[in-house]
Protein backbone atom coordinates (compact mmCIF):
# COMPACT_ATOMS: atom_id res chain seq x y z
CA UNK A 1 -14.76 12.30 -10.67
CA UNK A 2 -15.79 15.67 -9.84
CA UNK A 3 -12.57 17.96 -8.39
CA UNK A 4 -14.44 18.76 -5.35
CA UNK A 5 -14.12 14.81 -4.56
CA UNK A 6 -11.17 14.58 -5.13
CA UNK A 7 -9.94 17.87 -2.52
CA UNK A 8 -11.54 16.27 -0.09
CA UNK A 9 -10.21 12.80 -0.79
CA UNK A 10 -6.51 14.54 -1.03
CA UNK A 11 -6.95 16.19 2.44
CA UNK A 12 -8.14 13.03 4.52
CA UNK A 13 -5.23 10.47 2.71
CA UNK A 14 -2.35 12.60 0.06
CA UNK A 15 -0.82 9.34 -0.47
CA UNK A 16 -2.05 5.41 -0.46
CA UNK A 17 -0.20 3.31 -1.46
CA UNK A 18 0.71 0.74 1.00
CA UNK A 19 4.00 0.94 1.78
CA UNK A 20 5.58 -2.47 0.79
CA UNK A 21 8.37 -3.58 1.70
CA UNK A 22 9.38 -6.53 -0.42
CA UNK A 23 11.86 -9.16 0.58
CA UNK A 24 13.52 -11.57 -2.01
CA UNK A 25 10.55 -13.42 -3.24
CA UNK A 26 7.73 -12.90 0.17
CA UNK A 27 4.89 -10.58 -0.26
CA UNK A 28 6.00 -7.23 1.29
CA UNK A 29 3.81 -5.56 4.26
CA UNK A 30 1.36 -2.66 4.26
CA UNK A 31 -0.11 0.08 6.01
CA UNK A 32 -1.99 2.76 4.82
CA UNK A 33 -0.70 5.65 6.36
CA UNK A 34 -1.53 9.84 5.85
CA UNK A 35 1.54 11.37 4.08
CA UNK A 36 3.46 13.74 6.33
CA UNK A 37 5.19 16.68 5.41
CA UNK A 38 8.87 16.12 5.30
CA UNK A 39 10.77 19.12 6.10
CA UNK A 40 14.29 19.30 4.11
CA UNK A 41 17.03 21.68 3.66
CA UNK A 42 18.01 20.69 0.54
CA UNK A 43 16.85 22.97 -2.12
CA UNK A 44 14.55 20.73 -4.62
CA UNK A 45 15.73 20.76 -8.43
CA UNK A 46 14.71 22.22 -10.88
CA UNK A 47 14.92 19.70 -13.50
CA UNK A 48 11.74 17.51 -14.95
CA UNK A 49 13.41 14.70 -15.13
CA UNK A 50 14.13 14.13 -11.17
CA UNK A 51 12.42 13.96 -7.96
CA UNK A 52 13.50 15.09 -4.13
CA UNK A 53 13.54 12.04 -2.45
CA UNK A 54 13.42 12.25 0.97
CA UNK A 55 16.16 9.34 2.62
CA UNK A 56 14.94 8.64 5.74
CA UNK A 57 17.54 6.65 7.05
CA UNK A 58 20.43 9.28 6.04
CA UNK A 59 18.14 12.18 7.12
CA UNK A 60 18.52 14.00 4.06
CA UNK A 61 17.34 14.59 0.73
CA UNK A 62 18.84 13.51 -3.14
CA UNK A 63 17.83 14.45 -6.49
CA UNK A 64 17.44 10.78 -8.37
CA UNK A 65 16.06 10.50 -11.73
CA UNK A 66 12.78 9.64 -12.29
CA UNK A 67 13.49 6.48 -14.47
CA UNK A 68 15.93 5.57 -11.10
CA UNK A 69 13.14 6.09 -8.47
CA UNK A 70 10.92 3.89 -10.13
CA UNK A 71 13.22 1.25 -10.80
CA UNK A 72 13.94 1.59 -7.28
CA UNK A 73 10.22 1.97 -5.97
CA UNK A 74 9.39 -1.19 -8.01
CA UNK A 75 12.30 -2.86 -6.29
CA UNK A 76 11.13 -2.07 -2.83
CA UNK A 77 7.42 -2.40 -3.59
CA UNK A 78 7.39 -6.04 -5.43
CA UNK A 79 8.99 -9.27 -5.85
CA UNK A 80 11.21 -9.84 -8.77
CA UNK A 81 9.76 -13.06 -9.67
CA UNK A 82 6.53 -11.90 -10.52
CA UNK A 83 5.47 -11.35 -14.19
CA UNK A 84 7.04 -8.73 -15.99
CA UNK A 85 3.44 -7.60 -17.09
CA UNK A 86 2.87 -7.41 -13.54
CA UNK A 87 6.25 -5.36 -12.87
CA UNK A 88 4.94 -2.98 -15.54
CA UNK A 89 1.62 -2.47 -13.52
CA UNK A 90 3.49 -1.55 -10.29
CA UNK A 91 6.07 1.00 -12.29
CA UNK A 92 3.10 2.73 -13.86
CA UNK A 93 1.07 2.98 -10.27
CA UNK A 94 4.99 3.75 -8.44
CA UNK A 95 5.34 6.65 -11.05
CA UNK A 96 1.59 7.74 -11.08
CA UNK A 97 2.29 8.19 -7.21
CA UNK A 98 5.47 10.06 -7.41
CA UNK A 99 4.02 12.18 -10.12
CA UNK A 100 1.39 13.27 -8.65
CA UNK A 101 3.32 14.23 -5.02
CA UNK A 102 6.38 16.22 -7.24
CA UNK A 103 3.29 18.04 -8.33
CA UNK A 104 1.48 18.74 -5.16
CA UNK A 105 5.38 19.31 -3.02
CA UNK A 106 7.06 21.54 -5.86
CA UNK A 107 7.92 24.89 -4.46
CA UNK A 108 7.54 23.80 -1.30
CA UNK A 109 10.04 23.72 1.16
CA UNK A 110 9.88 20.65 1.55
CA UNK A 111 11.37 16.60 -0.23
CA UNK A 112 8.52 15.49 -3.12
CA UNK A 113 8.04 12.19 -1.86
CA UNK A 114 9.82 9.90 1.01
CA UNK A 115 11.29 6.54 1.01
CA UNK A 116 9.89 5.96 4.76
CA UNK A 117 7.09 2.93 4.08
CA UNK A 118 5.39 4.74 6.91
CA UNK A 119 4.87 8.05 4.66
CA UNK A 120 5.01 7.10 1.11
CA UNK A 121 6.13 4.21 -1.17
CA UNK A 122 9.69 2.49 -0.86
CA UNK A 123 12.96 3.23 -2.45
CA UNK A 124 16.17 1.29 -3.02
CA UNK A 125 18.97 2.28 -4.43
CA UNK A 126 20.97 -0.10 -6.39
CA UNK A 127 23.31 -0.10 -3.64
CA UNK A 128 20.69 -1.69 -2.05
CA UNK A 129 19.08 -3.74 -4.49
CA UNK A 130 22.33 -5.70 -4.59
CA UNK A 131 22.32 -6.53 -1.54
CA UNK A 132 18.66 -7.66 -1.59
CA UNK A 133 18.83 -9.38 -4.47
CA UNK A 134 22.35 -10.93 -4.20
CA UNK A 135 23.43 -13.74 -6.93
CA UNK A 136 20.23 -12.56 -8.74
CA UNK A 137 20.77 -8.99 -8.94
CA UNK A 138 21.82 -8.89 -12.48
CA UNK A 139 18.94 -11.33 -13.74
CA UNK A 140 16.42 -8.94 -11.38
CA UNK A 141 18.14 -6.06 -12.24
CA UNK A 142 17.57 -6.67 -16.02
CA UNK A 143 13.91 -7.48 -15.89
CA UNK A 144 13.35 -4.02 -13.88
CA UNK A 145 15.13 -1.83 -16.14
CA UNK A 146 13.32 -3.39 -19.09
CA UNK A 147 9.86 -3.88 -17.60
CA UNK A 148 10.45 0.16 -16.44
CA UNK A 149 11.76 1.23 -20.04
CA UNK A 150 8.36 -0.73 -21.48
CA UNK A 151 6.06 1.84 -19.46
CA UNK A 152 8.10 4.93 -19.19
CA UNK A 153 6.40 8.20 -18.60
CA UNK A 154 2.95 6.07 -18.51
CA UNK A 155 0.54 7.57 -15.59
CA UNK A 156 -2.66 6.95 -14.26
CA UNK A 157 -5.72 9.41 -14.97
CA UNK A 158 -8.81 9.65 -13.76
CA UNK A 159 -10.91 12.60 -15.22
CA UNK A 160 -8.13 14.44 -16.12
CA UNK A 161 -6.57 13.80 -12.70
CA UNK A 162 -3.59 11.96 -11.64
CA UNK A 163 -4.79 9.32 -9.50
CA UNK A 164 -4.01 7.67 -5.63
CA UNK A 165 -3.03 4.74 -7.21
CA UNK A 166 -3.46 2.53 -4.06
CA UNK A 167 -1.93 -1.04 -3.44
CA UNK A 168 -1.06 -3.83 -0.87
CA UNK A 169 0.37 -7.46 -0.79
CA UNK A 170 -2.83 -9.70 -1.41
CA UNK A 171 -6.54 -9.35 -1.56
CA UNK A 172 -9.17 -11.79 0.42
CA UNK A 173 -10.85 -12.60 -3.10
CA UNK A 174 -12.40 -8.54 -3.70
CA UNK A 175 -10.48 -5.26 -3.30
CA UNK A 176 -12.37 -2.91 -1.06
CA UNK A 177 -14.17 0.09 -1.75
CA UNK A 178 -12.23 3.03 -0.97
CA UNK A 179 -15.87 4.80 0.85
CA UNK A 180 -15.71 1.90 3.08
CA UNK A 181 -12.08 1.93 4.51
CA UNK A 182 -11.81 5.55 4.61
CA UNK A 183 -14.67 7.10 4.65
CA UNK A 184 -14.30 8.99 0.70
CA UNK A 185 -16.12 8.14 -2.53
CA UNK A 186 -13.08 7.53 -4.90
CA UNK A 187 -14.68 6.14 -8.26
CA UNK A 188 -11.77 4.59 -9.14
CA UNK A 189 -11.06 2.60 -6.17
CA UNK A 190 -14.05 0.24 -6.14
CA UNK A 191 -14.36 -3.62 -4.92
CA UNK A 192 -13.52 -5.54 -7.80
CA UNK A 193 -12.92 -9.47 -7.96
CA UNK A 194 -9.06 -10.56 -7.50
CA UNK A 195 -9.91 -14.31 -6.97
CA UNK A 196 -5.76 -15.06 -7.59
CA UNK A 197 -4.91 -14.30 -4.31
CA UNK A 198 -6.59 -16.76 -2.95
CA UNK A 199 -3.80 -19.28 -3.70
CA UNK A 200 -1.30 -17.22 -2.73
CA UNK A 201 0.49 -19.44 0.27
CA UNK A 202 0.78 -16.09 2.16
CA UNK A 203 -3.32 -15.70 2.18
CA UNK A 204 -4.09 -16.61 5.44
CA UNK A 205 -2.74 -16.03 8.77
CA UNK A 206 -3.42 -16.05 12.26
CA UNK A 207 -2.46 -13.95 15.82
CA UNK A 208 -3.21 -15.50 19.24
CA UNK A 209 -2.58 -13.87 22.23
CA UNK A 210 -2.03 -15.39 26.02
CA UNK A 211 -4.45 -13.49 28.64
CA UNK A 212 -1.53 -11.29 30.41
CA UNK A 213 -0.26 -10.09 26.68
CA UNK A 214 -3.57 -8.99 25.31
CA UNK A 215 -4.11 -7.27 28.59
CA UNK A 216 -1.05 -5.23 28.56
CA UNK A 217 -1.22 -4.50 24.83
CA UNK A 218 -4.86 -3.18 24.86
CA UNK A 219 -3.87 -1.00 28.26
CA UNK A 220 -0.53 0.81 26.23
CA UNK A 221 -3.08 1.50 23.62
CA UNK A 222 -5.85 2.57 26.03
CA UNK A 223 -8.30 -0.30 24.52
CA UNK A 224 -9.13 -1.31 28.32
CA UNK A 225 -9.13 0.64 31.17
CA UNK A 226 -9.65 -2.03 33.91
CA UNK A 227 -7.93 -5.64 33.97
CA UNK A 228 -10.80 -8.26 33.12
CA UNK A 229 -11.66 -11.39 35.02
CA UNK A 230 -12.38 -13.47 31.65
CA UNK A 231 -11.08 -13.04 27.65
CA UNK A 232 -14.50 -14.50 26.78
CA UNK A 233 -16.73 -11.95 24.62
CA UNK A 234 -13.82 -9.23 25.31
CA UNK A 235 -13.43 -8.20 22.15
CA UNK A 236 -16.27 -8.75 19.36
CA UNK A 237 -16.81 -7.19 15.40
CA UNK A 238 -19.69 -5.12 15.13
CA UNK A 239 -19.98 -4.22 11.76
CA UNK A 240 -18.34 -5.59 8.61
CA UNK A 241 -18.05 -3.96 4.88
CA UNK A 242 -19.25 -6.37 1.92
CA UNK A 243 -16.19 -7.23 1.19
CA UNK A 244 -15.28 -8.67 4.56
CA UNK A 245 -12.98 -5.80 6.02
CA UNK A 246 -13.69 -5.09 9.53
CA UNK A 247 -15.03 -1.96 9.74
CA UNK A 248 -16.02 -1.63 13.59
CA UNK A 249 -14.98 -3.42 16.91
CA UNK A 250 -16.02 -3.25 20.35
CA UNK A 251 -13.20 -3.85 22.77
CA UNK A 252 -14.99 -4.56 26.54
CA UNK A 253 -17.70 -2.29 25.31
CA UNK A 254 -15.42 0.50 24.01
CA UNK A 255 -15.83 1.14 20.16
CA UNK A 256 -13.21 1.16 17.66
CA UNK A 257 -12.39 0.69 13.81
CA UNK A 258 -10.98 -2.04 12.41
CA UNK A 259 -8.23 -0.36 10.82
CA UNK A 260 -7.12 0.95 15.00
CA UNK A 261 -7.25 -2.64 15.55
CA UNK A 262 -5.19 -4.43 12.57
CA UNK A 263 -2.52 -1.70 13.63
CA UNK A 264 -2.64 -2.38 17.36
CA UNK A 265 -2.15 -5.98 17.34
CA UNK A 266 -0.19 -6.05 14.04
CA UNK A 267 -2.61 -7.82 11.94
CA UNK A 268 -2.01 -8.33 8.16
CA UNK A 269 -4.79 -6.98 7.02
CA UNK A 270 -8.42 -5.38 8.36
CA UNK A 271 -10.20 -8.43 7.19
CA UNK A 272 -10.15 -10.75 10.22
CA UNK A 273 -12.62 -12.83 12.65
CA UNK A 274 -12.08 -13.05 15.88
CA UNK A 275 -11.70 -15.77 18.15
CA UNK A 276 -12.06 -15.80 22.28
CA UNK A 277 -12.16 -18.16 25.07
CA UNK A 278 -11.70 -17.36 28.82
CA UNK A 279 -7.59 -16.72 28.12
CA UNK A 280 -7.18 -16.11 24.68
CA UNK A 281 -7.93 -14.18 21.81
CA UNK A 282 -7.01 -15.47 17.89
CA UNK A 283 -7.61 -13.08 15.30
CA UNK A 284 -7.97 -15.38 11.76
CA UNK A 285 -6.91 -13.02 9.15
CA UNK A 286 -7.62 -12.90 5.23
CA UNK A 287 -5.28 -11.10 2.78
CA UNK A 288 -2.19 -8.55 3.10
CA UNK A 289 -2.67 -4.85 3.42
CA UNK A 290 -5.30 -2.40 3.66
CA UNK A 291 -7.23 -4.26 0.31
CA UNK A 292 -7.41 -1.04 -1.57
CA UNK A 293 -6.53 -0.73 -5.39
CA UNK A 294 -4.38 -3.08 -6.91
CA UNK A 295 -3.30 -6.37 -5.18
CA UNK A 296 0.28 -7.38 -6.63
CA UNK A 297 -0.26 -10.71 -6.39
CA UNK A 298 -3.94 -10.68 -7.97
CA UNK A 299 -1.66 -8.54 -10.66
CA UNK A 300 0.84 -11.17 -10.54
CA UNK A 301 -1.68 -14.03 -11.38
CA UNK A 302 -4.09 -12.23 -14.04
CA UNK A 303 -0.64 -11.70 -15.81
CA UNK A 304 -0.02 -15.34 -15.37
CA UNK A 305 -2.83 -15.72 -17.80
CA UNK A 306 -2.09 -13.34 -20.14
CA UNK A 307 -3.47 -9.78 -19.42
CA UNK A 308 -1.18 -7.23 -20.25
CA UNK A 309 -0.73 -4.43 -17.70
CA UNK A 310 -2.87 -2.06 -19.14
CA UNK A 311 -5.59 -4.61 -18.73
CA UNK A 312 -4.44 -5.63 -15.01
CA UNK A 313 -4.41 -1.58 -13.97
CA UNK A 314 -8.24 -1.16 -15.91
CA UNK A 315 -9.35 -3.96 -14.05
CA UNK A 316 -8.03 -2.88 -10.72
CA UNK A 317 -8.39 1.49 -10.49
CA UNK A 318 -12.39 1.67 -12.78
CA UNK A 319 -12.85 4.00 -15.45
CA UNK A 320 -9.15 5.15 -16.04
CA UNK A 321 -7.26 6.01 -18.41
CA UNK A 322 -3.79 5.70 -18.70
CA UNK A 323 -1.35 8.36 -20.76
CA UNK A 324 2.14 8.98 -21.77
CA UNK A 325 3.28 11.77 -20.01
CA UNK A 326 5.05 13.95 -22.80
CA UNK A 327 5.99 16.75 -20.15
CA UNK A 328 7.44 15.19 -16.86
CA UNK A 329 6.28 17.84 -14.11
């Protein structure tokens, strides 16, 4: 990828990765979200082997190790009871990410990376991860610190690069092109086939919405500017990517992208049909998360059938290479 790319991928999106939240054993959420610059009054440290993590609950910032933030960003990020090839993905992309952001933040005045879902990727503590985990944490807690240990100081390149190693709950069959959800060539974040997720029991959901509520949520989000007689033909797709993600909408004329809609009425994911009759709307949705880069439960089931993770990261970020970091930035 030439470096001129890749500025101008870094200045529309510093950080993908879907913040997912994880509980027990459900797929976690995801939004892809514009990192934010998160002012701190800590000083950073100095030390290679740790990273400012910004707490956004506490409102301040700790130096953890970097083998503890990615146990902990695996923790928050993905179930458990998934394959422990599939674990070893997720702590390679988790610490690709943070890598990459200690880089870009240090000697800055600022944290390296948050725990806010809504900025960055997750972090528990294992505080925390007891109380998620509960009777399991010491079975869970095991199979992290191993599946971690197996991959530490393993990154994601792509010429030469650290890359946005992107992911999100569950795919509708195909990852999505990066160009096509936001708008930047990224050669390693191409539609590729993650049939798995297709029998995940979490694939498919739906959102209906009663006349008066639609109404009222499209107003607070200025999607309508007059109260309509009829829901019929209020809201249709205009244009669609390949892979199914909704890439344009037209709300009582007015034109917006899918991604302003999946956020507005808190749809799982941008692919989605929709659904109207004279006082409803149903939006039928397809996957979990924004669909870019790896799918953890496409992961999940190509470990299931024996790829290893460096084969389950090739297959999901094209044409990269991944490295043992000898000297942690």
């Amino acid at each position: 990828m030439k470096k001129f790319s890749l500025i101008a991928f870094f200045a529309v999106i510093s950080m993908v990765c879907v913040p997912l939240l994880a509980i027990k054993n459900t797929p976690p959420r995801s939004e892809t979200t514009e990192s934010s610059v998160i002012q701190t009054t800590s000083s950073q440290t100095d030390s290679p082997q740790t990273i400012a993590v910004f707490r956004s609950t506490e409102n301040s910032t700790q130096n953890i190790s970097m083998f503890e933030y990615v146990c902990g960003s695996v923790a928050a990020e993905m179930p458990l009871a998934y394959h422990e090839e599939a674990i070893k993905a997720q702590a390679v992309a988790c610490y690709t990410n943070a890598l990459r952001l200690k880089k870009e933040n240090t000697n800055k005045n600022t944290a390296h990376i948050s725990d806010d879902t809504a900025v960055h990727q997750g972090y528990i503590d294992e505080a925390q991860r007891k109380e998620k985990w509960g009777d399991d944490f010491e079975k869970y807690e095991a199979k992290l610190q191993n599946a971690v240990k197996a991959v530490e100081n393993q990154a994601i390149y792509y010429d030469g690069e650290l890359c946005v190693a992107a992911f999100y709950a569950i795919s509708c069959g195909m990852t999505e092109d990066a160009k096509s959800l936001w708008g930047t060539e990224v050669p390693y974040l191409k539609s590729v086939s993650s049939e798995g997720d297709k029998l995940s029991p979490n694939y498919a959901s739906a959102v209906a919405f009663e006349k008066n509520e639609f109404i009222k949520i499209s107003k607070e989000n200025d999607l309508l500017k007059k109260t309509p007689s009829t829901l019929e033909n209020i809201i249709k797709i205009e244009e669609k990517s390949a892979t199914g993600t909704v890439l344009s909408v037209t709300v009582n004329g007015e034109k917006f992208t899918g991604e302003e809609i999946r956020k507005i009425y808190s749809l799982r994911s941008p692919v989605f049909t929709i659904k109207t009759t004279a006082d409803t709307v149903t939006f039928n949705v397809c996957g979990y998360g924004h669909g870019v880069g790896m799918s953890q439960y496409g992961a999940d089931c190509f470990a299931k059938q024996g790829m290893t993770y460096k084969e389950i990261l090739c297959h999901y970020y094209t044409g990269i290479e991944i490295t043992s970091v000898s000297d942690i930035i």
